[in-house]
N, C-alpha and C. Protein backbone atom coordinates (compact mmCIF):
# COMPACT_ATOMS: atom_id res chain seq x y z
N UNK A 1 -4.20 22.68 -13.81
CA UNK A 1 -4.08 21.70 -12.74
C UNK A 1 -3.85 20.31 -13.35
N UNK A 2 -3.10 19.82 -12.81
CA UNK A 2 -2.39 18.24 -13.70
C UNK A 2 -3.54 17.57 -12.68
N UNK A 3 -3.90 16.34 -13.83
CA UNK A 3 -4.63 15.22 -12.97
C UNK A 3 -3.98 14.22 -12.42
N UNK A 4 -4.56 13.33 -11.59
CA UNK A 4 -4.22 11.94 -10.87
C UNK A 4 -3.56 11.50 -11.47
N UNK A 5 -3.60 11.07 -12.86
CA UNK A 5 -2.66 10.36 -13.73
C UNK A 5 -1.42 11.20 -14.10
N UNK A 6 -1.18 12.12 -14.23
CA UNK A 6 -0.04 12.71 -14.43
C UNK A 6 1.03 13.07 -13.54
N UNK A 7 0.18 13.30 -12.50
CA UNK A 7 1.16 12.99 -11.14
C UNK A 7 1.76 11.71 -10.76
N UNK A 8 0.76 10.56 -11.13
CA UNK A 8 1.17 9.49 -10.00
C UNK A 8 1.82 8.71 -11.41
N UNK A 9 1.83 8.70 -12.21
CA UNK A 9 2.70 8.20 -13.78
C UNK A 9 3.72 7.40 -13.66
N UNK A 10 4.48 8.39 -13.01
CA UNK A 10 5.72 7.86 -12.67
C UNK A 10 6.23 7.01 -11.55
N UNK A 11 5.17 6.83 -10.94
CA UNK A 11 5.61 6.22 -9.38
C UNK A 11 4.66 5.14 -9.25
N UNK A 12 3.28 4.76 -9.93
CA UNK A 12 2.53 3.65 -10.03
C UNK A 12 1.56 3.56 -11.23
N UNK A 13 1.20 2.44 -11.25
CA UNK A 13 -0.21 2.36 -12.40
C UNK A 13 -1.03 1.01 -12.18
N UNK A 14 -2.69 1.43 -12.17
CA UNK A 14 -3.73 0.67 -12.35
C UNK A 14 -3.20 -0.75 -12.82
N UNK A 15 -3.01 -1.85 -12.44
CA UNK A 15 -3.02 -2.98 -13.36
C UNK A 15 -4.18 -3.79 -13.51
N UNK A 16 -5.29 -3.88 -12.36
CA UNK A 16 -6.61 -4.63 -12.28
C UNK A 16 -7.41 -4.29 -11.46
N UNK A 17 -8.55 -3.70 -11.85
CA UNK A 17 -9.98 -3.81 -10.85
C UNK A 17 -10.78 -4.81 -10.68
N UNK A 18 -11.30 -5.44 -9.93
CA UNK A 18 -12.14 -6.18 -9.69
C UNK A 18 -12.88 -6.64 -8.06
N UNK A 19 -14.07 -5.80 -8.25
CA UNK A 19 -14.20 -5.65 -7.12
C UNK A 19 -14.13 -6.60 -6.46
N UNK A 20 -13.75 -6.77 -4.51
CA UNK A 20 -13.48 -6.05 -4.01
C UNK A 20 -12.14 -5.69 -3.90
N UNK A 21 -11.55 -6.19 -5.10
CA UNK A 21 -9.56 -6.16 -5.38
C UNK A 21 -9.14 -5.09 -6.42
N UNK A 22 -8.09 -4.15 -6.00
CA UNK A 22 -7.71 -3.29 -6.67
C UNK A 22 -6.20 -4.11 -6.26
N UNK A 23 -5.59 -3.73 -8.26
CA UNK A 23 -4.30 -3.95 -7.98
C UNK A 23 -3.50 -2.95 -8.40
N UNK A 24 -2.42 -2.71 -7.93
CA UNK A 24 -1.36 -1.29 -8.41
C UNK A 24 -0.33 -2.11 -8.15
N UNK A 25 0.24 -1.66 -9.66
CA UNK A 25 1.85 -2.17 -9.97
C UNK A 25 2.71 -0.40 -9.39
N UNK A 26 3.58 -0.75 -8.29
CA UNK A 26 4.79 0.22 -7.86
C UNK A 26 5.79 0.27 -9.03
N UNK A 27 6.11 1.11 -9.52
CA UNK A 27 7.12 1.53 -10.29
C UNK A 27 8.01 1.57 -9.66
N UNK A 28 9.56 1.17 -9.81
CA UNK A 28 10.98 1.58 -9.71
C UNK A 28 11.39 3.27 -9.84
N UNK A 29 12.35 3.72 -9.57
CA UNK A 29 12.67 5.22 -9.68
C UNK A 29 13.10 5.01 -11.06
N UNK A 30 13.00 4.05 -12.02
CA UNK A 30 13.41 3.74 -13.40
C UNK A 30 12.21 3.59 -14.18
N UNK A 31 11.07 3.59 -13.53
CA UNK A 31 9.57 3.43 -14.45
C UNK A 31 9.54 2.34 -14.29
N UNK A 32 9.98 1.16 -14.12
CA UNK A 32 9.87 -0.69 -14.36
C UNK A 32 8.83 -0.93 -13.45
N UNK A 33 8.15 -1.29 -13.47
CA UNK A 33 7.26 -2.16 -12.27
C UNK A 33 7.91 -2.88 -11.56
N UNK A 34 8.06 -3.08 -10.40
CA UNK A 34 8.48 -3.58 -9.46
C UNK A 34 8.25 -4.40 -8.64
N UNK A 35 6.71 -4.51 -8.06
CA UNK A 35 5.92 -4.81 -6.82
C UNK A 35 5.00 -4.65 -7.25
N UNK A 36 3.91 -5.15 -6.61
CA UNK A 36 2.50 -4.94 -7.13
C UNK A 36 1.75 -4.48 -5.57
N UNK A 37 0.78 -3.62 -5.10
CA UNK A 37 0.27 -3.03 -4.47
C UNK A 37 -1.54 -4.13 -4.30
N UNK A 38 -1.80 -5.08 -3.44
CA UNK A 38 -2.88 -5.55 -3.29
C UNK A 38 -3.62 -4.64 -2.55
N UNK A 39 -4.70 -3.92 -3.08
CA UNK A 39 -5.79 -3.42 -1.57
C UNK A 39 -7.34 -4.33 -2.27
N UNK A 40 -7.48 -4.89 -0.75
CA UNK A 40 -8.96 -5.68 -0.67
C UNK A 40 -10.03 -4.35 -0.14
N UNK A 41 -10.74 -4.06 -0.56
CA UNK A 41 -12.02 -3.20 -0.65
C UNK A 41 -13.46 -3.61 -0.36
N UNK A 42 -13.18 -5.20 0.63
CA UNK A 42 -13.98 -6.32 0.59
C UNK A 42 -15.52 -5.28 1.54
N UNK A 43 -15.03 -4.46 2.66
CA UNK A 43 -16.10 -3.64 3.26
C UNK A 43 -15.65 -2.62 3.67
N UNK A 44 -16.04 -2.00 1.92
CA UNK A 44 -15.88 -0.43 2.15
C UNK A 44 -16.89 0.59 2.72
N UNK A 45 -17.61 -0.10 2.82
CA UNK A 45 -18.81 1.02 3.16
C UNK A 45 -18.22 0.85 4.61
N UNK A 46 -17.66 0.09 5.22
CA UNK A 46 -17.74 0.22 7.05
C UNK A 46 -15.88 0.98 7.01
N UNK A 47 -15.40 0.04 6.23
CA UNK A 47 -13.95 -0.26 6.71
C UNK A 47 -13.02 0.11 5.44
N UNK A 48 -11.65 0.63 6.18
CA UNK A 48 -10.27 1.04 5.11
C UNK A 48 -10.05 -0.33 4.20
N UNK A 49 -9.63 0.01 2.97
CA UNK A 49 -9.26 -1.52 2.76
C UNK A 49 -7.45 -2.41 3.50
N UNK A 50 -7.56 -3.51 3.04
CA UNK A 50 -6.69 -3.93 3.68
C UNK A 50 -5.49 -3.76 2.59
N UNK A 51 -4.36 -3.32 3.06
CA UNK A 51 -3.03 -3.37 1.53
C UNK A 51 -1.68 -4.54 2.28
N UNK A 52 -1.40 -4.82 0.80
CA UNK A 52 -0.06 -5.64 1.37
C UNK A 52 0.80 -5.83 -0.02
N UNK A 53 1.91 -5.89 -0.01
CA UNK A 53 2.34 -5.85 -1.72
C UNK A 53 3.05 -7.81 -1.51
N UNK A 54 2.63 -7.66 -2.97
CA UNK A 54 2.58 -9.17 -3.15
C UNK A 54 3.52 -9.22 -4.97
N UNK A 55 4.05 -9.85 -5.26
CA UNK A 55 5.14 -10.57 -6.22
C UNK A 55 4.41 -10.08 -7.94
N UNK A 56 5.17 -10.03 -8.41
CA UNK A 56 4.35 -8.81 -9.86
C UNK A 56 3.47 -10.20 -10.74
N UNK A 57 4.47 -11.36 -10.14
CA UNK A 57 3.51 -12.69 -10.60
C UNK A 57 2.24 -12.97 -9.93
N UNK A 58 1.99 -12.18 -8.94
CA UNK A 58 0.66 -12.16 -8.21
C UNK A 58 0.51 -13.38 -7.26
N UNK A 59 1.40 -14.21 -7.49
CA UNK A 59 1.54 -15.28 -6.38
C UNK A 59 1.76 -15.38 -5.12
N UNK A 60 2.83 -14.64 -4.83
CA UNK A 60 3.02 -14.71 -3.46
C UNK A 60 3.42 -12.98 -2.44
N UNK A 61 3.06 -13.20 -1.86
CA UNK A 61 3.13 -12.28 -0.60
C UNK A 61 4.25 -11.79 -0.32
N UNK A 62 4.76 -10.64 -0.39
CA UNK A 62 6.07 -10.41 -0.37
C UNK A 62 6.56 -10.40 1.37
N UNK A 63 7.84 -10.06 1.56
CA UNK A 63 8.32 -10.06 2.80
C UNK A 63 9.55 -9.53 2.85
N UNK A 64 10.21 -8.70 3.90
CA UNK A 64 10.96 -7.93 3.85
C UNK A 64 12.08 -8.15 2.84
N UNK A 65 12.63 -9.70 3.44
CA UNK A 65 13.57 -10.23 2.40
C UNK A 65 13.58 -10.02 1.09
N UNK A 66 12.47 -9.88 0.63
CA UNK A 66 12.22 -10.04 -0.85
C UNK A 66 12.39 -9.19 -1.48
N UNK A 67 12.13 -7.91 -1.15
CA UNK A 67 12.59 -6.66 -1.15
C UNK A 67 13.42 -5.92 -0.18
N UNK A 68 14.83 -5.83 -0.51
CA UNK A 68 15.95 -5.95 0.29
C UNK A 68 15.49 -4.40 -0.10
N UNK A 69 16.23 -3.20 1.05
CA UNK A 69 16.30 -1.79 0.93
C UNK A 69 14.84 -0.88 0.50
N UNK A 70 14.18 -2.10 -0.16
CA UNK A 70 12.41 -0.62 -0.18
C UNK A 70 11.95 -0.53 0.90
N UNK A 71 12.15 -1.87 1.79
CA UNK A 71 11.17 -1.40 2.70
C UNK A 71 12.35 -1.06 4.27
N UNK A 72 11.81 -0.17 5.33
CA UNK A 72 13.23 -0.26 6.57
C UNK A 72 13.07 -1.74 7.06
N UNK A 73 14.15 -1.47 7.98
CA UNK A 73 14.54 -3.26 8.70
C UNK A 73 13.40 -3.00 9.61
N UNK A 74 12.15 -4.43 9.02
CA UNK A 74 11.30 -4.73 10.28
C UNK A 74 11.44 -4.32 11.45
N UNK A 75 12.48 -4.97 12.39
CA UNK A 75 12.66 -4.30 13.99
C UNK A 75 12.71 -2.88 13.72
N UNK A 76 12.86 -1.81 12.97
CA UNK A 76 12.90 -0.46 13.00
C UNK A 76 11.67 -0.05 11.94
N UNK A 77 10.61 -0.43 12.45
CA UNK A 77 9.70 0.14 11.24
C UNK A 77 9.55 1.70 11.27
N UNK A 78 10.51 2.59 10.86
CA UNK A 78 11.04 3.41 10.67
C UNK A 78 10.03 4.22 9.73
N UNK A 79 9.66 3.79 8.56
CA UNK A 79 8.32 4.20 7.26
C UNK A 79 7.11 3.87 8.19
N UNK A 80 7.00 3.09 8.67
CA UNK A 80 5.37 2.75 9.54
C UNK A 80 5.28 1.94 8.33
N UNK A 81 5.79 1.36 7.31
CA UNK A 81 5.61 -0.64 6.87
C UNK A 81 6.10 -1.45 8.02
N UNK A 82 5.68 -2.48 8.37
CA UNK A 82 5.52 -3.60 9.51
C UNK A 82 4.96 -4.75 8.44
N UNK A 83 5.86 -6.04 9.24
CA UNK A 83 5.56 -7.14 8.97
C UNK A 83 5.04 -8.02 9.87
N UNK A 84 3.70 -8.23 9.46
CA UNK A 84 3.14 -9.26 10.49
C UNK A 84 3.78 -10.93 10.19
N UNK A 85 4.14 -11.43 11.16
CA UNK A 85 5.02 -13.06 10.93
C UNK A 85 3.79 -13.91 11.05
N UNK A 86 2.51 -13.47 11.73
CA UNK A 86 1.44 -14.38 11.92
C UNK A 86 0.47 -14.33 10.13
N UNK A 87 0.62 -13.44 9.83
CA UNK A 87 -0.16 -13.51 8.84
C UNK A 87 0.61 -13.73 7.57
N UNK A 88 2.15 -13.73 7.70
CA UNK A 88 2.91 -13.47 6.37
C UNK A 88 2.58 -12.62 5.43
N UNK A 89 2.63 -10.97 5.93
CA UNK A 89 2.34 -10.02 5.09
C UNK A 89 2.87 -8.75 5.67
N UNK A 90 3.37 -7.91 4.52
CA UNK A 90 3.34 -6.85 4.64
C UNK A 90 2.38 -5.63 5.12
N UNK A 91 2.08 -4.92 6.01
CA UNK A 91 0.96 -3.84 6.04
C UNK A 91 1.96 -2.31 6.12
N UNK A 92 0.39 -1.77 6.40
CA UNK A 92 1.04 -0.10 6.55
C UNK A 92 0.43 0.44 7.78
N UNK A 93 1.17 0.91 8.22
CA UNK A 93 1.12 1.49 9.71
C UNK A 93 0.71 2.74 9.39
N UNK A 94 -0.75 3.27 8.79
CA UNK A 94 -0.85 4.65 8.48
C UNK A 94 -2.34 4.70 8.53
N UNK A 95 -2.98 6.08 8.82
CA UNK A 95 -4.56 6.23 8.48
C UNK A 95 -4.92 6.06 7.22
N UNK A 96 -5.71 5.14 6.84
CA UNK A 96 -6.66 4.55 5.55
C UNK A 96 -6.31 3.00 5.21
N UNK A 97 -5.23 2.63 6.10
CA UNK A 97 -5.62 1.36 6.43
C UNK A 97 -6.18 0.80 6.92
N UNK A 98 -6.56 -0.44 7.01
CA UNK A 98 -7.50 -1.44 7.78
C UNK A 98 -6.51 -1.91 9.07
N UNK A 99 -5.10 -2.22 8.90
CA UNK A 99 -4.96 -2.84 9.40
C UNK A 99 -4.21 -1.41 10.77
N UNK A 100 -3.79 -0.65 10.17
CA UNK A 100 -3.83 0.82 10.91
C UNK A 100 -4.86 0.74 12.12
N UNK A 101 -5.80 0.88 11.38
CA UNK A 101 -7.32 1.27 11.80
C UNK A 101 -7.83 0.07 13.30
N UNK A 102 -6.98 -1.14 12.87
CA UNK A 102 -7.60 -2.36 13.46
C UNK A 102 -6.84 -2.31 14.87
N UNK A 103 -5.11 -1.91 14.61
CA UNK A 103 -4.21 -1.79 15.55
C UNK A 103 -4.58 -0.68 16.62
N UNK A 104 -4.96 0.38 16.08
CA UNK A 104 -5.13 1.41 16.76
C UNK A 104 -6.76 2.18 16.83
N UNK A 105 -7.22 1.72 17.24
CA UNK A 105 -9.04 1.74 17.07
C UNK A 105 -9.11 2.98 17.82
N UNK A 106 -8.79 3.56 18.73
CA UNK A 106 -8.91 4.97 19.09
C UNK A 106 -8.69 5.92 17.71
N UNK A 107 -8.02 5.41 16.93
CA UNK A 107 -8.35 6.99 15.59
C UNK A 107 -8.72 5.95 14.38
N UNK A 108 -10.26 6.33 15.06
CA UNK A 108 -11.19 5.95 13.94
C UNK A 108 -11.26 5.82 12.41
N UNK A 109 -11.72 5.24 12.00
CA UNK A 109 -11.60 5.09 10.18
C UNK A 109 -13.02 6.43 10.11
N UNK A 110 -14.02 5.94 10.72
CA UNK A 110 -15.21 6.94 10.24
C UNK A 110 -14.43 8.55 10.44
N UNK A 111 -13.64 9.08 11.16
CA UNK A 111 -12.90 10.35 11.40
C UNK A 111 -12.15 10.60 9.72
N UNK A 112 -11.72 9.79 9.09
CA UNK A 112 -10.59 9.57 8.28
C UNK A 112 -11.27 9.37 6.83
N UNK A 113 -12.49 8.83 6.68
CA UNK A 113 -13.28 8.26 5.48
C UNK A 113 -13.75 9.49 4.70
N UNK A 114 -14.34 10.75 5.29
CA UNK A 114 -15.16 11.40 4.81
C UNK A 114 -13.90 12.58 4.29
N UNK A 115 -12.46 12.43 4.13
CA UNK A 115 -11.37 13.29 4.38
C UNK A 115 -10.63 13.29 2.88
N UNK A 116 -9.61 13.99 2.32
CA UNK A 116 -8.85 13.36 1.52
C UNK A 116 -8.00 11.73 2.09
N UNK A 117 -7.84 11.97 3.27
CA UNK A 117 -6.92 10.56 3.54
C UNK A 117 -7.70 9.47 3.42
N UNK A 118 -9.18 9.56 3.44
CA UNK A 118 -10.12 8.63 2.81
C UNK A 118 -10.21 8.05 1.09
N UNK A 119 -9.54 8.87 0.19
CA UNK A 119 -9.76 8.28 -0.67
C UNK A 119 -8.46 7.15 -1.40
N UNK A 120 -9.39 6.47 -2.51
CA UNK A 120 -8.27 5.68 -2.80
C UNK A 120 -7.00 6.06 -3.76
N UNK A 121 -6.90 6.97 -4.23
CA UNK A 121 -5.58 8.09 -4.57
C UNK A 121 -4.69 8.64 -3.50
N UNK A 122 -5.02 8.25 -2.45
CA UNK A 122 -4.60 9.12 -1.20
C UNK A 122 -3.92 7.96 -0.71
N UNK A 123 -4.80 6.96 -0.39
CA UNK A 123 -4.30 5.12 0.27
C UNK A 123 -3.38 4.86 -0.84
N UNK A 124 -3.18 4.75 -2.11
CA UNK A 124 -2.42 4.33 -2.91
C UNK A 124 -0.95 4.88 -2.93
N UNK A 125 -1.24 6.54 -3.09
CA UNK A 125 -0.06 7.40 -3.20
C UNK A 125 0.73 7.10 -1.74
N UNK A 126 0.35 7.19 -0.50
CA UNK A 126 0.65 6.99 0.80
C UNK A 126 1.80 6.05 1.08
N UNK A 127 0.77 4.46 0.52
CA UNK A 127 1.85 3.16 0.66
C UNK A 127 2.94 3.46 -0.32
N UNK A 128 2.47 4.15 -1.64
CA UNK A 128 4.43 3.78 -2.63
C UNK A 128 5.05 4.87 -1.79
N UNK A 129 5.09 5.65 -1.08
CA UNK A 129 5.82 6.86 -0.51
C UNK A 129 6.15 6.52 0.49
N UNK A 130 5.59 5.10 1.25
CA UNK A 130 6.46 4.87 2.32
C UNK A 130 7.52 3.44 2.09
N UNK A 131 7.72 3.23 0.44
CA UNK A 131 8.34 2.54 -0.07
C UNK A 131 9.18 3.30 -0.61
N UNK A 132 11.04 3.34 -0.71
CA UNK A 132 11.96 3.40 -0.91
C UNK A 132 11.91 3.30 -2.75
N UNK A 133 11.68 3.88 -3.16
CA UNK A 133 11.62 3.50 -4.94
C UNK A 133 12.86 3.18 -5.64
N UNK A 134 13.82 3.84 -5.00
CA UNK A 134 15.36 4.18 -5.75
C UNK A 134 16.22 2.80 -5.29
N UNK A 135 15.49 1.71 -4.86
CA UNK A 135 15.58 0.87 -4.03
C UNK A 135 15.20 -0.37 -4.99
N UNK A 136 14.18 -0.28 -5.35
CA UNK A 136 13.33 -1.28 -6.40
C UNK A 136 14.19 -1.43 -7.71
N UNK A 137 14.43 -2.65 -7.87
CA UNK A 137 14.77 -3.65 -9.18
C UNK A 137 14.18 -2.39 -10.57
């Protein structure tokens, strides 16, 4: 049985822990890093963390523009990525998000926590898969 790391190798990698911030650099379909993957883990014991991919310089917040073709055209959030214009950020429209979780409060995070879609190999692998890789710089 191949582990976590041998599977996900090619498609992301760990760049920083610190709680309550995990960071994951997205790989290109070329291995390059691409994007960087923010999830805040600020209240995990209640809540999904929050994800949004932000600039490999860690500065700024990405937005559709910025990544032309990874992500679908906003008006067609087609992957379930959505751009909020109030917050200037990317999210994910999926179970083990926060912001999932926040939009749609009828399917509970506590339903979802105790599950594989609860863990953070699961939240990680999820968002690069609803990112376009062959797409990425």
């Amino acid at each position: 049985m191949k582990s976590a790391q041998e599977i996900y190798k090619n498609i992301w990698k760990l760049r920083h822990v610190a709680f309550p911030t995990i960071l994951i650099d997205v790989l290109s379909s070329s291995g390059k890093s691409a994007l960087t993957l923010l999830l805040n883990l600020e209240n995990w014991d209640f809540l999904p963390p929050s994800a949004t991919l932000i600039s490999l310089n860690l500065r700024v917040k990405l937005i559709p523009e910025q990544v032309p073709g990874a992500i679908e055209d906003p008006k067609e959030p087609l992957n379930h990525i959505v751009y909020n214009k109030n917050k200037n950020s990317i999210w994910f429209c999926s179970p083990g998000f926060y912001e999932y979780h926040e939009h749609y409060p009828e399917d509970r995070w506590e339903h979802v926590r105790g599950t594989d879609q609860g863990t953070i190999t699961w939240i990680v692998e999820r968002a690069c898969s609803l990112i376009d890789r062959t797409k990425l710089p």
